[in-house]
N, C-alpha and C. Protein backbone atom coordinates (compact mmCIF):
# COMPACT_ATOMS: atom_id res chain seq x y z
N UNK A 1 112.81 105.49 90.29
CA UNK A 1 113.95 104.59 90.34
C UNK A 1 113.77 103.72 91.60
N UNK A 2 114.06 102.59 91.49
CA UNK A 2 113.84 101.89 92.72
C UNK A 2 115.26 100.92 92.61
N UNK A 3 114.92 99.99 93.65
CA UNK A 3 116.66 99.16 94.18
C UNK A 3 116.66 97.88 92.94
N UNK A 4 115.79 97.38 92.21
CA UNK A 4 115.96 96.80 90.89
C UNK A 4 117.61 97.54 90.03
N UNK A 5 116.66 98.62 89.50
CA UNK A 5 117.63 99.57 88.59
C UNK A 5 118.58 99.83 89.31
N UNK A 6 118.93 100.47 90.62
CA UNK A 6 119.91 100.48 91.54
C UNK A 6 121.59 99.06 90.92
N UNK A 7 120.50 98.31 91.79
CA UNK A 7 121.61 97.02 91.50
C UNK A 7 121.86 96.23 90.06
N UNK A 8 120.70 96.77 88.86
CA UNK A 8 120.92 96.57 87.61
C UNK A 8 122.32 97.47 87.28
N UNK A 9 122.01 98.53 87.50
CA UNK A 9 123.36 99.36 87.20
C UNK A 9 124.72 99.49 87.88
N UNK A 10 124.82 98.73 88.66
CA UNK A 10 125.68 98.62 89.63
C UNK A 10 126.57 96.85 89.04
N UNK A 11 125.21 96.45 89.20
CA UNK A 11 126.27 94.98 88.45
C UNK A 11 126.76 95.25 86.74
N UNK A 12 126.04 96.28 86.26
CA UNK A 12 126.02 95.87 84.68
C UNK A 12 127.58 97.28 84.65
N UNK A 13 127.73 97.67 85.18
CA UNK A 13 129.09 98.58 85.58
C UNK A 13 130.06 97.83 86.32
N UNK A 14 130.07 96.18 86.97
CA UNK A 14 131.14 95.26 87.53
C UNK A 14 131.33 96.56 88.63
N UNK A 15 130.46 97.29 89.78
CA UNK A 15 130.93 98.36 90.60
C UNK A 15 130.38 97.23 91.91
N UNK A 16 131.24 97.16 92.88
CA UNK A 16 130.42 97.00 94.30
C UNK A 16 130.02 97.93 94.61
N UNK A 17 128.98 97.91 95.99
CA UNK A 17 128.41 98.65 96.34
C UNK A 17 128.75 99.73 97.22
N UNK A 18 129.75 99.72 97.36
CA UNK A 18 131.07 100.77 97.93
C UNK A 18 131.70 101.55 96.84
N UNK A 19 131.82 101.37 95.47
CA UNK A 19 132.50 101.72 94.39
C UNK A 19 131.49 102.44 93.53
N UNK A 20 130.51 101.98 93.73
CA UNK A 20 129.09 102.69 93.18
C UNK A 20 128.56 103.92 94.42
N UNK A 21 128.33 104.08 95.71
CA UNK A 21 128.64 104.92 96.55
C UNK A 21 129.31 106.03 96.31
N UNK A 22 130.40 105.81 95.98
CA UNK A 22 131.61 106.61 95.82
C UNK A 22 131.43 107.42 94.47
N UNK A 23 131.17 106.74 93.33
CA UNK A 23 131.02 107.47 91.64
C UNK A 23 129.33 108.42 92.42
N UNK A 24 128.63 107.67 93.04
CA UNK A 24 127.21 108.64 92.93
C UNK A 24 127.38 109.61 94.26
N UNK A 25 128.48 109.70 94.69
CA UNK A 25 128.67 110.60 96.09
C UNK A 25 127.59 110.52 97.48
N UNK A 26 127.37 109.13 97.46
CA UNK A 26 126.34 108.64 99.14
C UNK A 26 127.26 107.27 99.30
N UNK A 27 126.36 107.19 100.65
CA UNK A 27 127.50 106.08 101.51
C UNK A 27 127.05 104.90 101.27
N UNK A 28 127.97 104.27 101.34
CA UNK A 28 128.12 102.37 101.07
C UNK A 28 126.40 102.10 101.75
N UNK A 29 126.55 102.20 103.06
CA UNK A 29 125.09 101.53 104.02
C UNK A 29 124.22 102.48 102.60
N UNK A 30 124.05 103.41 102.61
CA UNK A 30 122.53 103.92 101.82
C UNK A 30 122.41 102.76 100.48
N UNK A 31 123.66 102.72 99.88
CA UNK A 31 123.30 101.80 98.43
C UNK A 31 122.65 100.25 99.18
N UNK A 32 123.53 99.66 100.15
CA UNK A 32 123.20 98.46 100.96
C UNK A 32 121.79 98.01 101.47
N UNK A 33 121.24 99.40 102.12
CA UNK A 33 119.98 99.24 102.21
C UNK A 33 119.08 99.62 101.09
N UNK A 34 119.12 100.06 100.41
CA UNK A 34 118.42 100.47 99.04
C UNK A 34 118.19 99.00 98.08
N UNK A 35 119.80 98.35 98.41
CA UNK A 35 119.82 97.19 97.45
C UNK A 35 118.32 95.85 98.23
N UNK A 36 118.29 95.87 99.35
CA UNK A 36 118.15 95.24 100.73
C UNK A 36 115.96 95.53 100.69
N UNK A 37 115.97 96.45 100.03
CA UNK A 37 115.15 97.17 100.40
C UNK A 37 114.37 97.88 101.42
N UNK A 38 115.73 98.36 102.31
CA UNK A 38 115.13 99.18 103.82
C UNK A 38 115.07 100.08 103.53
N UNK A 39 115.52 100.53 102.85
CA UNK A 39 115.22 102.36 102.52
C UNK A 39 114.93 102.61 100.55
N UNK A 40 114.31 103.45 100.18
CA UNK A 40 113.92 104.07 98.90
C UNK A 40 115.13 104.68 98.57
N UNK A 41 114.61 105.16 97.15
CA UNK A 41 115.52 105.83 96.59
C UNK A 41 114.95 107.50 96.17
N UNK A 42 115.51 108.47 97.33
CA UNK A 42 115.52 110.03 97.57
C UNK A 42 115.52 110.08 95.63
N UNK A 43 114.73 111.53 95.87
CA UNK A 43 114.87 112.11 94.18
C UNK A 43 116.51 112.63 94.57
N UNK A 44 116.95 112.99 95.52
CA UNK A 44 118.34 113.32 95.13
C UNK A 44 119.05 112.65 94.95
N UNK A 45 119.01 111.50 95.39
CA UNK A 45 119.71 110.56 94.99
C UNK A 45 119.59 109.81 93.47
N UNK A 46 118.44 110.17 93.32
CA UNK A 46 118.27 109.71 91.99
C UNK A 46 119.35 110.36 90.90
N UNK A 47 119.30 111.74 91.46
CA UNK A 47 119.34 113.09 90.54
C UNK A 47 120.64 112.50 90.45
N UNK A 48 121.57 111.80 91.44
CA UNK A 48 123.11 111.63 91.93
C UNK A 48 123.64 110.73 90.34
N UNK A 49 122.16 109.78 90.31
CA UNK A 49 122.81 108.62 89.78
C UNK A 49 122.61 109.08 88.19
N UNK A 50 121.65 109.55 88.11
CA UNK A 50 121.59 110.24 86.33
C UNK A 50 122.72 110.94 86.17
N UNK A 51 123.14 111.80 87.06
CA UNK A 51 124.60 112.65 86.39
C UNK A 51 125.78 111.65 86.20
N UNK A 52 125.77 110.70 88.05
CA UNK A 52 127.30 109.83 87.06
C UNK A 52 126.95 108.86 86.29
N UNK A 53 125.69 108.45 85.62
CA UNK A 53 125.90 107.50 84.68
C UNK A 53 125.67 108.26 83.10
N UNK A 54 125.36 109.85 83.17
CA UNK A 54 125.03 110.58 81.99
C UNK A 54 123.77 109.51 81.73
N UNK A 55 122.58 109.31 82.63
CA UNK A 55 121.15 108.85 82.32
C UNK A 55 120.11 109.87 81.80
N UNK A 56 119.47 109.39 80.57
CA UNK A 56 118.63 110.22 80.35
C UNK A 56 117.31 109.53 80.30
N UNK A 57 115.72 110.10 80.95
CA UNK A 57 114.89 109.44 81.02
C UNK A 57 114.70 107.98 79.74
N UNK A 58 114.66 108.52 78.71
CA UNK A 58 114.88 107.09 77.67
C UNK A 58 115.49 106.22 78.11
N UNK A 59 116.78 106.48 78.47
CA UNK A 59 117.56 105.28 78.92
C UNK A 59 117.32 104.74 80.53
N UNK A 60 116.36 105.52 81.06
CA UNK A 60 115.83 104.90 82.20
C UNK A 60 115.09 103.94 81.87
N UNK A 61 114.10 104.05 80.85
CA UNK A 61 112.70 103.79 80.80
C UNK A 61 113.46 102.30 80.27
N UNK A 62 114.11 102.44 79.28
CA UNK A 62 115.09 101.00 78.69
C UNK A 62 115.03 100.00 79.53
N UNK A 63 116.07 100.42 80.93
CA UNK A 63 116.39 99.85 81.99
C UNK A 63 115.26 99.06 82.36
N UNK A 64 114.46 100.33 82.78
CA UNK A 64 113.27 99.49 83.69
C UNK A 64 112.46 97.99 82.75
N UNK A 65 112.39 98.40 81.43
CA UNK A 65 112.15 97.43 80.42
C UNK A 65 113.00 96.04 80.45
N UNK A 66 114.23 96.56 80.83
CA UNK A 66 115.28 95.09 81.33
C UNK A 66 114.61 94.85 82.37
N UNK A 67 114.74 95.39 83.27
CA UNK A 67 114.89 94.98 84.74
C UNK A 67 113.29 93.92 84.97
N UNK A 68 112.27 94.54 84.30
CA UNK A 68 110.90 94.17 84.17
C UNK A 68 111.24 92.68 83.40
N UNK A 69 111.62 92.50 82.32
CA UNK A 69 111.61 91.23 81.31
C UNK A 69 112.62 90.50 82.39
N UNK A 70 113.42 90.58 83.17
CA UNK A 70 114.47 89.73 83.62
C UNK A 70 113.58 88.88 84.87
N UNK A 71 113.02 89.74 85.52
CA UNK A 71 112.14 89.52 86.60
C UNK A 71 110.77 88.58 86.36
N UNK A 72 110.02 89.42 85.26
CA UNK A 72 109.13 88.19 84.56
C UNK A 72 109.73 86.46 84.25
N UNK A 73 111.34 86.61 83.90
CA UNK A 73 111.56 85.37 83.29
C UNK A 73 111.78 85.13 82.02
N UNK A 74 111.61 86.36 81.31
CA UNK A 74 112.26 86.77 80.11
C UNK A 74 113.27 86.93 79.62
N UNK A 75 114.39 86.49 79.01
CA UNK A 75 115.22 86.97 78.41
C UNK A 75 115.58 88.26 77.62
N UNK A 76 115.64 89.45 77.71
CA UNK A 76 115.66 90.58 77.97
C UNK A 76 116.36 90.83 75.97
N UNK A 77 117.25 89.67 75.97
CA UNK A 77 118.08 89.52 74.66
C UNK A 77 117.44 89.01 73.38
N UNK A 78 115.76 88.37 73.83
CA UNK A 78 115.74 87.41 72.71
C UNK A 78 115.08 88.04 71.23
């Protein structure tokens, strides 16, 4: 998981990054720098974000498939 998917799931949930903090139980600065890219994303933290979003690797792998086509310049929809 990296700060792509981070802030994919964070905007595609309308959560700031204080409100998303709070549902995955770490602090505002950790999501901030994660988003920022000063710091990674801990497997525990990962572990944080699969339970509150009920993520299951498939629906990771999805994501990253958005997050990848959006970034290329792709339309993710077409």
């Amino acid at each position: 998981m990296n700060k792509e998917i981070i802030k994919f799931l964070r905007k595609s949930y309308n959560l700031t990054q204080r409100d998303f903090a709070k549902l995955v139980n770490c602090s505002f600065a950790l999501i901030a720098l994660i988003e920022v890219g000063k710091r990674s994303v801990s497997a525990n933290l990962e572990d944080k974000i699969k339970f509150a979003f009920e993520l299951d690797q498939n629906q990771i792998d999805s994501i990253i498939a958005i997050v990848k086509s959006v970034s290329d310049g792709v339309s993710p929809f077409i």
